[in-house]
Protein backbone atom coordinates (compact mmCIF):
# COMPACT_ATOMS: atom_id res chain seq x y z
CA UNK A 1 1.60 -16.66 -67.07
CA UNK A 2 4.88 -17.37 -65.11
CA UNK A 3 6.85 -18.08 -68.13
CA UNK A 4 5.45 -15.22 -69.95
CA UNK A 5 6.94 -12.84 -67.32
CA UNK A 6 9.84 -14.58 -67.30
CA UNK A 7 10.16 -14.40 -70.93
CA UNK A 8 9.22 -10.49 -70.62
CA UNK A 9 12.40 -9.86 -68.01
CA UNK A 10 14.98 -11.70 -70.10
CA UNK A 11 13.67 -10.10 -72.52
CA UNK A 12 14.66 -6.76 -71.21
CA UNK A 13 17.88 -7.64 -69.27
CA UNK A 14 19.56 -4.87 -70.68
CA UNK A 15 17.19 -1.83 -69.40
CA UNK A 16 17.31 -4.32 -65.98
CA UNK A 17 21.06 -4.44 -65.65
CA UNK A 18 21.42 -0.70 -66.58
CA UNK A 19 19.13 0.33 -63.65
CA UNK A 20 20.87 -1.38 -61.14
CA UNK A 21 23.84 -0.35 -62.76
CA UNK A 22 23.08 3.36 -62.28
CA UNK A 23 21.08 2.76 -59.08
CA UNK A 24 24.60 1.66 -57.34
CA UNK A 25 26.02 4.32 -59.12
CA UNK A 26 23.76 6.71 -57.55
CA UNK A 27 23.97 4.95 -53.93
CA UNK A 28 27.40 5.20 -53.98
CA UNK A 29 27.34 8.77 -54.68
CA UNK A 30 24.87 9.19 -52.17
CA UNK A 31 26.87 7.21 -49.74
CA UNK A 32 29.79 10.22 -50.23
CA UNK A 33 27.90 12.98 -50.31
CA UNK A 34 27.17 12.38 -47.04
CA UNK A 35 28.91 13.12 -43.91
CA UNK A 36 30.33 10.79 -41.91
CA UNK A 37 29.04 10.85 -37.94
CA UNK A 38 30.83 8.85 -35.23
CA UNK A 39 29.42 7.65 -31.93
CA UNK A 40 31.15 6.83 -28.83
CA UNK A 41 29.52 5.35 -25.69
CA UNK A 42 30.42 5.02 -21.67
CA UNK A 43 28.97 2.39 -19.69
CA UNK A 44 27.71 3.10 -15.80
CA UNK A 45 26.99 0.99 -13.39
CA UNK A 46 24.49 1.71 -10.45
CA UNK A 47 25.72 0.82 -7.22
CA UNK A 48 23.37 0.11 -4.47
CA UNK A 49 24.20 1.96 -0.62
CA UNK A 50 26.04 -0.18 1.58
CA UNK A 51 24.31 1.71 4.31
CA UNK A 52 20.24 1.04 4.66
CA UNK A 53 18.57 4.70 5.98
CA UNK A 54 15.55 2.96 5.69
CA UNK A 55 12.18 4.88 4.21
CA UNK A 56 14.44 8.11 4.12
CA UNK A 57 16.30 7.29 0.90
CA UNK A 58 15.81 9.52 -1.55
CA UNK A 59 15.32 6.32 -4.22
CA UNK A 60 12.84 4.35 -1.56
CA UNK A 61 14.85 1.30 -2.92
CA UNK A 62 15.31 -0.44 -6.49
CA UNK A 63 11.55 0.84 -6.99
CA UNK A 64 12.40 4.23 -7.52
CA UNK A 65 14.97 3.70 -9.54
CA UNK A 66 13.76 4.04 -12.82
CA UNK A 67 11.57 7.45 -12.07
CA UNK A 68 15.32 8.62 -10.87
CA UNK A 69 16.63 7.68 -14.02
CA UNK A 70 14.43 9.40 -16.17
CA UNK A 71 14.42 12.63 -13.77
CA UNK A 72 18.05 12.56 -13.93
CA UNK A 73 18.35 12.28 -17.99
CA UNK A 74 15.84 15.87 -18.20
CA UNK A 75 18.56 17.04 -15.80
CA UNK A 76 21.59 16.21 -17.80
CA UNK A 77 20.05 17.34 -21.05
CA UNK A 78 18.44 20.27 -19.38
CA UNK A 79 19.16 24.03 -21.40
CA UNK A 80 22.06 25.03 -19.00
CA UNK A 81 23.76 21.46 -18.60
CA UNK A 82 24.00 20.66 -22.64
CA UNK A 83 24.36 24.98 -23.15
CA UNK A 84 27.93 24.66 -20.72
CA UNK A 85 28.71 21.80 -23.03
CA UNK A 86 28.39 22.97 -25.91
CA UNK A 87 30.51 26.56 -25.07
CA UNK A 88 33.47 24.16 -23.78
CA UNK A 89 33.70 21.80 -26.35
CA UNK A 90 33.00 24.30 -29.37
CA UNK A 91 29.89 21.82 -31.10
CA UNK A 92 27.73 22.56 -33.67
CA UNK A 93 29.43 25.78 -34.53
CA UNK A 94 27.88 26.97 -38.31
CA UNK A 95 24.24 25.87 -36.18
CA UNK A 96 24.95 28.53 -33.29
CA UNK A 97 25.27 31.22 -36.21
CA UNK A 98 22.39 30.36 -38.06
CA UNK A 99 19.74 28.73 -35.50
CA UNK A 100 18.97 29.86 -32.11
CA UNK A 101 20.16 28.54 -29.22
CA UNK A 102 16.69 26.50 -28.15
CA UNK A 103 17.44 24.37 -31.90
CA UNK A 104 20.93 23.84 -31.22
CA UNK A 105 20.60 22.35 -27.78
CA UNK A 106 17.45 20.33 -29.22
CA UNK A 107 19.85 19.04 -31.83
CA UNK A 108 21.84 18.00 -29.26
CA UNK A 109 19.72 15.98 -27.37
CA UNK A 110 18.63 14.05 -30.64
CA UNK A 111 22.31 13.53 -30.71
CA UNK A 112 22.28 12.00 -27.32
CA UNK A 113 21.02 8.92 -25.57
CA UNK A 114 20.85 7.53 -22.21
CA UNK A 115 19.41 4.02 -22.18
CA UNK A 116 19.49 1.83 -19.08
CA UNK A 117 19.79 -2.22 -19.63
CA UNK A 118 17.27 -4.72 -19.13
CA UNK A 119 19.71 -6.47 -16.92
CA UNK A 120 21.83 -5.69 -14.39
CA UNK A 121 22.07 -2.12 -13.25
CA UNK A 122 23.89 -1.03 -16.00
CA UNK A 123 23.41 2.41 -18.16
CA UNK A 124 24.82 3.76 -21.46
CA UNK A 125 25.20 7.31 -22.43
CA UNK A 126 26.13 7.79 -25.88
CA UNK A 127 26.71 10.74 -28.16
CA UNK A 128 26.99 11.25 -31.78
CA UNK A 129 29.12 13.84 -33.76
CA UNK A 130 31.38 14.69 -37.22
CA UNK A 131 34.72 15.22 -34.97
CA UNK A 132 35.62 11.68 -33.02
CA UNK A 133 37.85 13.42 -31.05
CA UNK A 134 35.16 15.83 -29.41
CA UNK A 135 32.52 12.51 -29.72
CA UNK A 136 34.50 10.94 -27.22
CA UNK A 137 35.36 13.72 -24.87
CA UNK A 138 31.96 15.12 -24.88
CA UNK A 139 30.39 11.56 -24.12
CA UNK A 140 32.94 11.54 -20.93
CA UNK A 141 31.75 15.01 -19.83
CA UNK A 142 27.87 14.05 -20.21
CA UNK A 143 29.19 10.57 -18.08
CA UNK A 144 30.39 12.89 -15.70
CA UNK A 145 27.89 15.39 -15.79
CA UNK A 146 25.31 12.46 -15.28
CA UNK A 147 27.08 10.98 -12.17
CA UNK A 148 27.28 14.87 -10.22
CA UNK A 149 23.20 15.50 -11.16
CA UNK A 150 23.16 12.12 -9.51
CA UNK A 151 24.64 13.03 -6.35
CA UNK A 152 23.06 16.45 -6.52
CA UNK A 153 19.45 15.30 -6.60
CA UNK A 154 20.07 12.85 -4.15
CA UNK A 155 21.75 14.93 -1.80
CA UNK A 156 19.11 18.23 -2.73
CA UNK A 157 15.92 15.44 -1.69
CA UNK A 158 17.44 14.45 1.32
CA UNK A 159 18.02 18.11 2.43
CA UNK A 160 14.42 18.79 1.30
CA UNK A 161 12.81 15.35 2.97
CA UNK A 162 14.91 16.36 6.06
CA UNK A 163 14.06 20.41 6.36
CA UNK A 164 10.24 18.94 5.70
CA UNK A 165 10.71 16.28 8.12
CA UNK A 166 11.94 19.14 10.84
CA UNK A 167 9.20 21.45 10.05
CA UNK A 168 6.75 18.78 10.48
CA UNK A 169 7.79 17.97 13.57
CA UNK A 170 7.82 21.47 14.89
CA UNK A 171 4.57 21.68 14.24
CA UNK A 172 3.30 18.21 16.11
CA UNK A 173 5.50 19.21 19.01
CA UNK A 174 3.75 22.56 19.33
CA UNK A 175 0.65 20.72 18.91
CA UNK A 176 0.98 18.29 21.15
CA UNK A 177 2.70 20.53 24.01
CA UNK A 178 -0.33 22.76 23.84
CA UNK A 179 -2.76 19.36 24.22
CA UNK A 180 -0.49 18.50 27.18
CA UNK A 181 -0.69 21.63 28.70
CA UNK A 182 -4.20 21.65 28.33
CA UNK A 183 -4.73 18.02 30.06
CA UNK A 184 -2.05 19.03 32.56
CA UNK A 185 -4.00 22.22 33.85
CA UNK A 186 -7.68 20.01 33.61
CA UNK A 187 -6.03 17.45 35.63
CA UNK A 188 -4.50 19.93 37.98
CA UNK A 189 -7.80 21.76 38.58
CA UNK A 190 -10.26 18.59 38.81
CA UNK A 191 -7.09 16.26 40.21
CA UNK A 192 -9.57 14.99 43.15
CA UNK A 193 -12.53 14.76 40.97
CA UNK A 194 -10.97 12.66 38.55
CA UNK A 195 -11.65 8.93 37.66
CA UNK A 196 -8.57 7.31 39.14
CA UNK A 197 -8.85 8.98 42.32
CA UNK A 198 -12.60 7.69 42.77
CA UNK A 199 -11.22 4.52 45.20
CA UNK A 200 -9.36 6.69 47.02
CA UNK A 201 -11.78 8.95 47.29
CA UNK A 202 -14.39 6.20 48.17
CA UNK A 203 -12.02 4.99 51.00
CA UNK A 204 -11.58 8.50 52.28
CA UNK A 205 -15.45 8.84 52.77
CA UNK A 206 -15.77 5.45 54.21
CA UNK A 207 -13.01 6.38 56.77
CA UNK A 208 -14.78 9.76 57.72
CA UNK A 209 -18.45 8.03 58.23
CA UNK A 210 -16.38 5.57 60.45
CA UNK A 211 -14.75 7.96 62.01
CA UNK A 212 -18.22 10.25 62.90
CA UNK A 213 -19.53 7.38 64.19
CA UNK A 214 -16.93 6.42 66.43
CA UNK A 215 -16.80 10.36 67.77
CA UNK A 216 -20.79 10.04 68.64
CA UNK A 217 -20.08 6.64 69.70
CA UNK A 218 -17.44 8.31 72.09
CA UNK A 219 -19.37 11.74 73.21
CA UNK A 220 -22.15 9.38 74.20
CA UNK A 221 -19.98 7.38 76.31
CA UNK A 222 -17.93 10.60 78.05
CA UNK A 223 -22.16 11.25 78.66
CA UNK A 224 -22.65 8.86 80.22
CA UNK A 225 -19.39 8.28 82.30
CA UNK A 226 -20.87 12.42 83.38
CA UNK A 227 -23.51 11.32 84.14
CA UNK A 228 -22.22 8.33 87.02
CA UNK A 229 -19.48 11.30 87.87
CA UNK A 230 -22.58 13.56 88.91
CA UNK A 231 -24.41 10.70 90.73
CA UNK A 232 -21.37 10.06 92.65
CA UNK A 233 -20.56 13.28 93.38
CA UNK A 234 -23.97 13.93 94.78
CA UNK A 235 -23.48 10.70 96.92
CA UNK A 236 -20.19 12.41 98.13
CA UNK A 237 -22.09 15.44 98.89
CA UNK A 238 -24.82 14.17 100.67
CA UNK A 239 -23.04 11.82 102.58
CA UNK A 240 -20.51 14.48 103.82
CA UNK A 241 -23.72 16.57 104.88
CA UNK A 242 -24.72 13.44 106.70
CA UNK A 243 -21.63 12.82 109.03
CA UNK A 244 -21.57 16.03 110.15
CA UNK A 245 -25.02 16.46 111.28
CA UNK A 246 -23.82 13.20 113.32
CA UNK A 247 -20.29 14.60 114.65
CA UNK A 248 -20.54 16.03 118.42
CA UNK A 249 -20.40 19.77 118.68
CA UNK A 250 -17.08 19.82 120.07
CA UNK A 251 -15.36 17.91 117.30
CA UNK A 252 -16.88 20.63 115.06
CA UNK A 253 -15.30 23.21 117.03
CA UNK A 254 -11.87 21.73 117.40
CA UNK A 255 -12.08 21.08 113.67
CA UNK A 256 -12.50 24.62 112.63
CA UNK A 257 -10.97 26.52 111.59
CA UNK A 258 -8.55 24.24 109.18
CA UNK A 259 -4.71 25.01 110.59
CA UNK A 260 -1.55 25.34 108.34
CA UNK A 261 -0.28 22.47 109.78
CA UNK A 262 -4.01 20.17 109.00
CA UNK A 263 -3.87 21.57 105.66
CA UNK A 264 -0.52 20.27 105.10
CA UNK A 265 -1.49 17.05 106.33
CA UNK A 266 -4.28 17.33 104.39
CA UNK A 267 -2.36 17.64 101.26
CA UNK A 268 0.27 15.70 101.83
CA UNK A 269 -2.62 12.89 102.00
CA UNK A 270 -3.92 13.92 98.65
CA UNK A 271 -0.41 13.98 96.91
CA UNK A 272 0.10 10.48 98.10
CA UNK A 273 -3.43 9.36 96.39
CA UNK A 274 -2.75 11.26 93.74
CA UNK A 275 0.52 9.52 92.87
CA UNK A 276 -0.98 6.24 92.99
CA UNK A 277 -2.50 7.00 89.98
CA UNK A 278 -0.57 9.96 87.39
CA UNK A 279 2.95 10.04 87.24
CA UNK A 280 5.19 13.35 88.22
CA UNK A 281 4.74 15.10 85.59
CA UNK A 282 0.59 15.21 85.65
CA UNK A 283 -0.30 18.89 86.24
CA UNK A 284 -2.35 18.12 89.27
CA UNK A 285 0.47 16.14 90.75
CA UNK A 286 2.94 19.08 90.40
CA UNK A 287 -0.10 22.03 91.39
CA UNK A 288 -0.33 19.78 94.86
CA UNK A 289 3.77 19.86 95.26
CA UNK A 290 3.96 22.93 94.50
CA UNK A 291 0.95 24.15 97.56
CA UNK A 292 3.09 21.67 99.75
CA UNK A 293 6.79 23.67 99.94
CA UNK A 294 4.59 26.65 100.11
CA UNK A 295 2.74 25.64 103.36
CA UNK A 296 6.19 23.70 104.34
CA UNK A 297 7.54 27.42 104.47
CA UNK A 298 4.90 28.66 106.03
CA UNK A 299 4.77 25.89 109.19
CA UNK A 300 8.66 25.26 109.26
CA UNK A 301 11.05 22.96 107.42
CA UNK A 302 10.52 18.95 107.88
CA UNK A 303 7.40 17.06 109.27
CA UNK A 304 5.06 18.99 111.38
CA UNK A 305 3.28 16.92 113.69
CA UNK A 306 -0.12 17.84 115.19
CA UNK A 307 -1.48 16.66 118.19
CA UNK A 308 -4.60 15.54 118.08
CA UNK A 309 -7.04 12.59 119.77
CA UNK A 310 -7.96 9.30 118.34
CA UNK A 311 -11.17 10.20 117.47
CA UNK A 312 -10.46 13.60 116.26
CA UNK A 313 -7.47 12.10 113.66
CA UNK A 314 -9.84 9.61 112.01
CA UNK A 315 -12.63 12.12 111.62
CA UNK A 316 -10.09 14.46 110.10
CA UNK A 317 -8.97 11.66 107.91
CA UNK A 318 -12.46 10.75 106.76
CA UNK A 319 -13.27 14.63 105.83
CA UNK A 320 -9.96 14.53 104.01
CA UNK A 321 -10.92 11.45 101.85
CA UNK A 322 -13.99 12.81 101.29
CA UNK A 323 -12.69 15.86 99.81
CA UNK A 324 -10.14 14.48 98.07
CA UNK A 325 -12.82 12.03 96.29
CA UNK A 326 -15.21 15.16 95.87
CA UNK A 327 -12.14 16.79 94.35
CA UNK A 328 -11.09 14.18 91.81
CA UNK A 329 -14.73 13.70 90.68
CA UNK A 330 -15.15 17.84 90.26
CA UNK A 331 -11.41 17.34 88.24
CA UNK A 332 -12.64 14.15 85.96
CA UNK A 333 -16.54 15.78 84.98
CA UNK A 334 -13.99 19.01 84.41
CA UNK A 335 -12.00 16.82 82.20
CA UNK A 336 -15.35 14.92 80.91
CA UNK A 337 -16.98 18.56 79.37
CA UNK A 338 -13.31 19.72 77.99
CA UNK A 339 -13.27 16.13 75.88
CA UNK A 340 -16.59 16.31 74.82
CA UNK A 341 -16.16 19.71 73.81
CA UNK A 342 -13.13 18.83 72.12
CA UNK A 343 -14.88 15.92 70.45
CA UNK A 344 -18.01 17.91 69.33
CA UNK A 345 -15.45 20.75 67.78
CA UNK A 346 -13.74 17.84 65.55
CA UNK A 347 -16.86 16.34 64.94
CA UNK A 348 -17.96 19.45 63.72
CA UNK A 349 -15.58 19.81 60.86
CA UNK A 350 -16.04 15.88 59.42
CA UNK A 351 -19.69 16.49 58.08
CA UNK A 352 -18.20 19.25 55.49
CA UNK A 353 -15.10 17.16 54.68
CA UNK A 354 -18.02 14.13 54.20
CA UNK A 355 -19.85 16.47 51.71
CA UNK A 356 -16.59 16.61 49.94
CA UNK A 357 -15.49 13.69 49.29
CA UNK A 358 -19.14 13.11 48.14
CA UNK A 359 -18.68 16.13 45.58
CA UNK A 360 -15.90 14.26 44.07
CA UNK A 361 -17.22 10.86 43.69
CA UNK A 362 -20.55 12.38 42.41
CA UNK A 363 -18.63 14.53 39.78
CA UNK A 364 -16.30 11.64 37.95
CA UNK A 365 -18.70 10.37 35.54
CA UNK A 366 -18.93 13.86 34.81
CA UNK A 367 -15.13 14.42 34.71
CA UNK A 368 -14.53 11.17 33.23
CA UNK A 369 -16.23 12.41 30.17
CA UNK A 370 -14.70 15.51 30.01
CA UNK A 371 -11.56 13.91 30.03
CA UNK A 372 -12.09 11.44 27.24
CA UNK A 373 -13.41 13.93 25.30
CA UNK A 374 -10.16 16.10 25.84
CA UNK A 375 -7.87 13.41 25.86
CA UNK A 376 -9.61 11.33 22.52
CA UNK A 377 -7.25 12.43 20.00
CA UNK A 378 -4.12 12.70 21.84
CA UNK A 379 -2.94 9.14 21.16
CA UNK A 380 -2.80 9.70 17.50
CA UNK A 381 -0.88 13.20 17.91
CA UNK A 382 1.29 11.14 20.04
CA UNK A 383 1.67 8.67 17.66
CA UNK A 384 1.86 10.87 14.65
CA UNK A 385 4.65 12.40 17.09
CA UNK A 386 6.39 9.92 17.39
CA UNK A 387 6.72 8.57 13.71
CA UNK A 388 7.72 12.01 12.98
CA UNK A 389 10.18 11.80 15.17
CA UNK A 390 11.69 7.97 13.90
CA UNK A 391 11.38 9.82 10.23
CA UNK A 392 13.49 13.11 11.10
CA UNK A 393 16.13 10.58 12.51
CA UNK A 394 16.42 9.04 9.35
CA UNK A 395 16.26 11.96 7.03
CA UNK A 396 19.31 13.38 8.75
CA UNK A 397 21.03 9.74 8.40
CA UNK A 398 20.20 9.68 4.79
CA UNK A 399 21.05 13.63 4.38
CA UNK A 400 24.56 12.82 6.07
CA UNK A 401 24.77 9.79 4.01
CA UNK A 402 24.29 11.66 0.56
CA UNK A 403 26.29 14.61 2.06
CA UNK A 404 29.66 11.92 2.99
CA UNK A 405 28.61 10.10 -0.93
CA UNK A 406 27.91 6.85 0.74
CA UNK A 407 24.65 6.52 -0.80
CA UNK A 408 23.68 5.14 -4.28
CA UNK A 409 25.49 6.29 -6.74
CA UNK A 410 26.62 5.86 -10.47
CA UNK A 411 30.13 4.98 -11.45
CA UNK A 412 31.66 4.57 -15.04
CA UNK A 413 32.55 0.95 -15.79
CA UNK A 414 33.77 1.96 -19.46
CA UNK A 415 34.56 5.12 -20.42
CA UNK A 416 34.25 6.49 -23.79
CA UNK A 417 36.82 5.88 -26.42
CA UNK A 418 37.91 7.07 -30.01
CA UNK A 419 35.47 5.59 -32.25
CA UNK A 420 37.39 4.46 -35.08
CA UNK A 421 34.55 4.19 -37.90
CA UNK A 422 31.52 5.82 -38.33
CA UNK A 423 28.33 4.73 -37.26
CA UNK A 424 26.36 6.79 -40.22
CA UNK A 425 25.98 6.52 -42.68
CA UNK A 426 25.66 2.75 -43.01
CA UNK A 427 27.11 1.98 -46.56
CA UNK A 428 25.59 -1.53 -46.64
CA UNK A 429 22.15 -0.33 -45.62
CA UNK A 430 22.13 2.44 -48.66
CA UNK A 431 24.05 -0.40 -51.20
CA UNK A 432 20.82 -2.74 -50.36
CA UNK A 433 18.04 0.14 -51.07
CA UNK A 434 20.05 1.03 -54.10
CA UNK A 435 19.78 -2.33 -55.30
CA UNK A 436 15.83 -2.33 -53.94
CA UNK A 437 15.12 0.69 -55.48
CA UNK A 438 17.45 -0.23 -59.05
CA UNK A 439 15.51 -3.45 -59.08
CA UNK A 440 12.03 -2.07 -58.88
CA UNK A 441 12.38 0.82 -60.68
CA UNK A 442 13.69 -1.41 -63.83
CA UNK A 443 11.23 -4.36 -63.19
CA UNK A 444 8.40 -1.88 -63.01
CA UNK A 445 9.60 0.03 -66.29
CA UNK A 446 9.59 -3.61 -67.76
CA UNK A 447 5.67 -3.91 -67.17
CA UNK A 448 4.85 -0.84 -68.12
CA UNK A 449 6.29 -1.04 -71.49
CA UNK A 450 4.51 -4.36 -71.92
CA UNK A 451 1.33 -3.07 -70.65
CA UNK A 452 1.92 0.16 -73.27
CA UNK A 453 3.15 -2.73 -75.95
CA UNK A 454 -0.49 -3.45 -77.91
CA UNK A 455 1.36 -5.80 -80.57
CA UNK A 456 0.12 -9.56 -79.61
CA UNK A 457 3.08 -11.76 -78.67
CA UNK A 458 0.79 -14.67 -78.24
CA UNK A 459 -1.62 -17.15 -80.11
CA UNK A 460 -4.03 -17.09 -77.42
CA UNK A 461 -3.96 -13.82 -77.10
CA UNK A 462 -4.89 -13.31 -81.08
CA UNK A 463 -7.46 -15.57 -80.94
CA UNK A 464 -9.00 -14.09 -77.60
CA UNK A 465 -8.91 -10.78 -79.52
CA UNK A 466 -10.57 -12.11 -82.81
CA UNK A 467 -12.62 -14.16 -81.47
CA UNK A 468 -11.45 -16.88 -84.51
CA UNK A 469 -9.23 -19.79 -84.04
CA UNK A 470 -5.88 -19.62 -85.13
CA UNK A 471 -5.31 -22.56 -88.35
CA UNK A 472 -1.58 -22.26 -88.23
CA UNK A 473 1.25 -19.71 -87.09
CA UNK A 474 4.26 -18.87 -89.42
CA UNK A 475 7.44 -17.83 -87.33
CA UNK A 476 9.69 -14.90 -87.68
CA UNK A 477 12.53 -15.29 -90.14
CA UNK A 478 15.39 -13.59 -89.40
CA UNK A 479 18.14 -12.77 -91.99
CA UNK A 480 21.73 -13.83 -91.57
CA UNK A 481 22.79 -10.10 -91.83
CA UNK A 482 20.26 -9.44 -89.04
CA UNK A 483 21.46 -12.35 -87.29
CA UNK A 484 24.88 -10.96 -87.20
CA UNK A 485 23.77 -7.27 -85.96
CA UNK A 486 21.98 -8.93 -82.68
CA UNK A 487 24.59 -11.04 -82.01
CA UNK A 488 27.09 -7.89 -81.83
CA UNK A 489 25.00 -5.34 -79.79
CA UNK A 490 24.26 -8.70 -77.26
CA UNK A 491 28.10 -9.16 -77.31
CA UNK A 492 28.47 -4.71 -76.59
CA UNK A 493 26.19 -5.03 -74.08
CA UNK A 494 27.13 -8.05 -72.43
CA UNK A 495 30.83 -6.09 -72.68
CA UNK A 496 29.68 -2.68 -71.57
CA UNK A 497 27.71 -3.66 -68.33
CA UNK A 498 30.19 -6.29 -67.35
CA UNK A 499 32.65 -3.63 -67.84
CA UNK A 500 30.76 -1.22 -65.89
CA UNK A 501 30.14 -3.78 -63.23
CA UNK A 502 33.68 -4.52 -62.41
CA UNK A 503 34.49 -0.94 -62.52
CA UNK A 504 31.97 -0.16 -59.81
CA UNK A 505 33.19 -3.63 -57.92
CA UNK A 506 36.78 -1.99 -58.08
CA UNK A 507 35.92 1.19 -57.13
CA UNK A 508 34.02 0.28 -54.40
CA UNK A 509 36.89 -2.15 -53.13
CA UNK A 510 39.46 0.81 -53.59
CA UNK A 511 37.82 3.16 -51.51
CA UNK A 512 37.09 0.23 -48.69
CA UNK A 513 40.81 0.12 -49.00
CA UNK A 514 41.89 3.36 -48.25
CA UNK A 515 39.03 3.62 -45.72
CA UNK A 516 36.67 6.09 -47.62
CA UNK A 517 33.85 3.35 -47.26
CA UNK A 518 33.62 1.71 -43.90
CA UNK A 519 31.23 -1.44 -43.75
């Protein structure tokens, strides 16, 4: 079967070597007709921030960096971007007058690629055109134009993270000002009702029981200190009433009535008693001195001596120590009521300050869970504060960071240059289909004419048909004369397509010459 195909191509070399003849033929007009596009390409490198902002950048770090990419590349080939472009650089000229403006700019971007590398932070931005000379300066702009999107995006998301950031902030400071406010007047109104003043407030009772106590304790005591005060001066009373029911008649007489001079005496006697127990400036003490210059000016200046008996003199002395003692007894139960009054007035006023302090202890539970319940969510407003806060900081670092260009940023490693051949078409690519397509075009024809071919080139193939073996076979004999004919049209069209051949060889090496085909 092998060698019958084999047989069937040689035996049609010359429709074979005519297809692929014209096939190149055909590719290599092809290759001409079309027009020859260059492509130039700039290199940029990403280069990270020396300068950390932290969770503020507007990349969040190398994860970001690819969704930045790919929002920056709809940027640069955005409608206004490429539409500026093509106005200053004067492409696609015979398009803008036919097509509208949406196809030309889609053109465009066909025309254009941005691919980042799979290592390194390295991107390329390439463009293809007819003109090399506009290839290579538009590829520059659209390296340029990528780089300021850059910075503009970055520094446009820090503005917005940091204006967000602000307003945020506002709002959890008003928030949390009017929570304050609202614990700060609760606490203000219920201060001594409130939990952490319930020791204090415990101590304060325990001090005013303690102190009520020790005012009864007192009052009872000034009672009873009245009470011996009374008895005594009773005693003082009676006794007195008894010595002079026992004094002679005559000493009675020549007692009364009381003299300037005895009354001096008298209380001159009573100062001296008195200063053996208040100082000078007791009231009593200086009431008495005072009664003394008077009667002094009434009797004379200096001592005033009376003359009197033995007897008389130390009856007059006992009746004067019996009315001073009378005296100082009526002067202590005087002082005795005025401190128990002023002992029952202050213990008046500690039962209501008791009932009080009892008010407060009794309401802190109650207070206690008000005040959790207004106070539950003010940690996290404080907190959320507080982050806010830490965030707005570094918004603005990262906004003045993008604003100064000391962020990330893109910078051209390699910029575009003159391409000096064409990168379409590829003349090798269409010389290999033409050959393809020559080959299998002519192979194909080859089998179809065999499979249209009914003659039987075969034994077998007669005796399959028949049905009847085959005794003996009698080969074709050719004439000399038709020997001849074959040999010549072999020998023309070994001639001709050889011929052909290097003329299409030459060709093709003359125009890679002057630089009409570029492989």
């Amino acid at each position: 079967m092998i060698k019958k195909y084999v047989d069937l191509v040689i035996h049609r070399w010359r429709l074979i070597s005519i297809s692929l003849l014209v096939g190149l033929t055909i590719g290599l007009g092809y290759y001409f007709s079309l027009p020859k596009t260059y492509q130039s390409t700039a290199l940029l490198s990403y280069e990270q921030q020396q300068i950390n902002p932290a969770k503020m950048d507007p990349e969040q770090g190398r994860s970001r960096l690819q969704e930045s990419l790919a929002t920056l590349k709809e940027l640069v080939t955005s409608r206004n971007s490429l539409e500026k472009v093509i106005v200053q650089f004067s492409l696609y000229e015979e398009a803008r007058k036919k097509l509208p403006i949406e196809d030309v700019i889609e053109t465009m971007r066909k025309d254009i690629s941005i691919t980042p590398s799979n290592k390194g932070d390295i991107f390329s931005v390439s463009y293809q055109g007819l003109d090399p000379q506009k290839v290579m300066k538009v590829t520059n702009a659209l390296a340029s134009l990528f780089i300021e999107e850059n910075l503009k995006y970055r520094e446009e998301r820090a503005t917005e993270t940091s204006r967000y950031t602000e307003s945020e902030l506002a709002m959890a400071k008003k928030v949390l000002d009017e929570k304050e406010q609202q614990m700060r007047d609760y606490k203000l109104k219920y201060f001594n009702e409130m939990p952490d003043q319930r020791q204090s407030n415990l101590a304060q009772l325990q001090a005013l029981i303690q102190q009520n106590q020790g005012i009864q304790n007192s009052i009872q005591e000034l009672e009873r200190t009245k009470v011996m005060a009374q008895e005594q001066a009773s005693m003082q009373q009676r006794l007195a009433a008894m010595r002079m029911s026992s004094e002679p008649i005559a000493n009675q007489a020549a007692r009364l009535p009381e003299t300037d001079a005895e009354r001096l005496q008298r209380m001159r006697l009573y100062l001296e008693n008195l200063q053996g127990k208040y100082t000078d400036k007791h009231p009593e003490v200086r009431r008495t001195k005072q009664l003394i210059e008077q009667l002094e000016q009434k009797v004379g200046k200096g001592p005033t001596s009376v003359q009197q008996g033995p007897a008389s003199a130390s009856s007059n002395r006992a009746a004067i120590a019996a009315g001073l003692e009378s005296q100082r007894l009526q002067v202590q139960l005087k002082q005795i009521d005025l401190n128990i009054s002023q002992l029952r007035e202050e213990l008046a006023t500690i039962p209501p300050q008791i009932a009080k302090y009892q008010r407060y202890i009794e309401a802190a539970p109650i207070r206690e869970a008000e005040w959790n319940g207004l106070t539950r969510d003010y940690n996290e407003l404080r907190r959320h504060y507080d982050q806010l806060v830490a965030q707005n900081l570094q918004a603005q670092s990262a906004e003045n960071l993008e604003r100064n260009q000391k962020g990330s940023k893109f910078k051209i490693v390699d910029s575009a240059r003159l391409p000096e051949k064409p990168s379409k078409p590829n003349f090798l690519k269409i010389f290999l289909v033409a050959i393809a397509v020559s080959l299998g075009l002519s192979v194909g024809s080859v089998f179809v004419l065999d499979f249209i071919d009914t003659s039987f080139k075969d034994v077998g193939d007669l005796e399959e048909y028949i049905g009847v073996p085959v005794v003996c076979a009698i080969p074709y004999i050719e004439k000399e004369t038709e020997k001849r004919k074959e040999q010549l049209v072999f020998r023309v069209s070994v001639a001709a397509v050889s011929a052909y051949g290097i003329f299409l060889v030459g060709a093709i090496a003359y125009f890679w010459i002057k630089g009409l085909i570029i492989i």
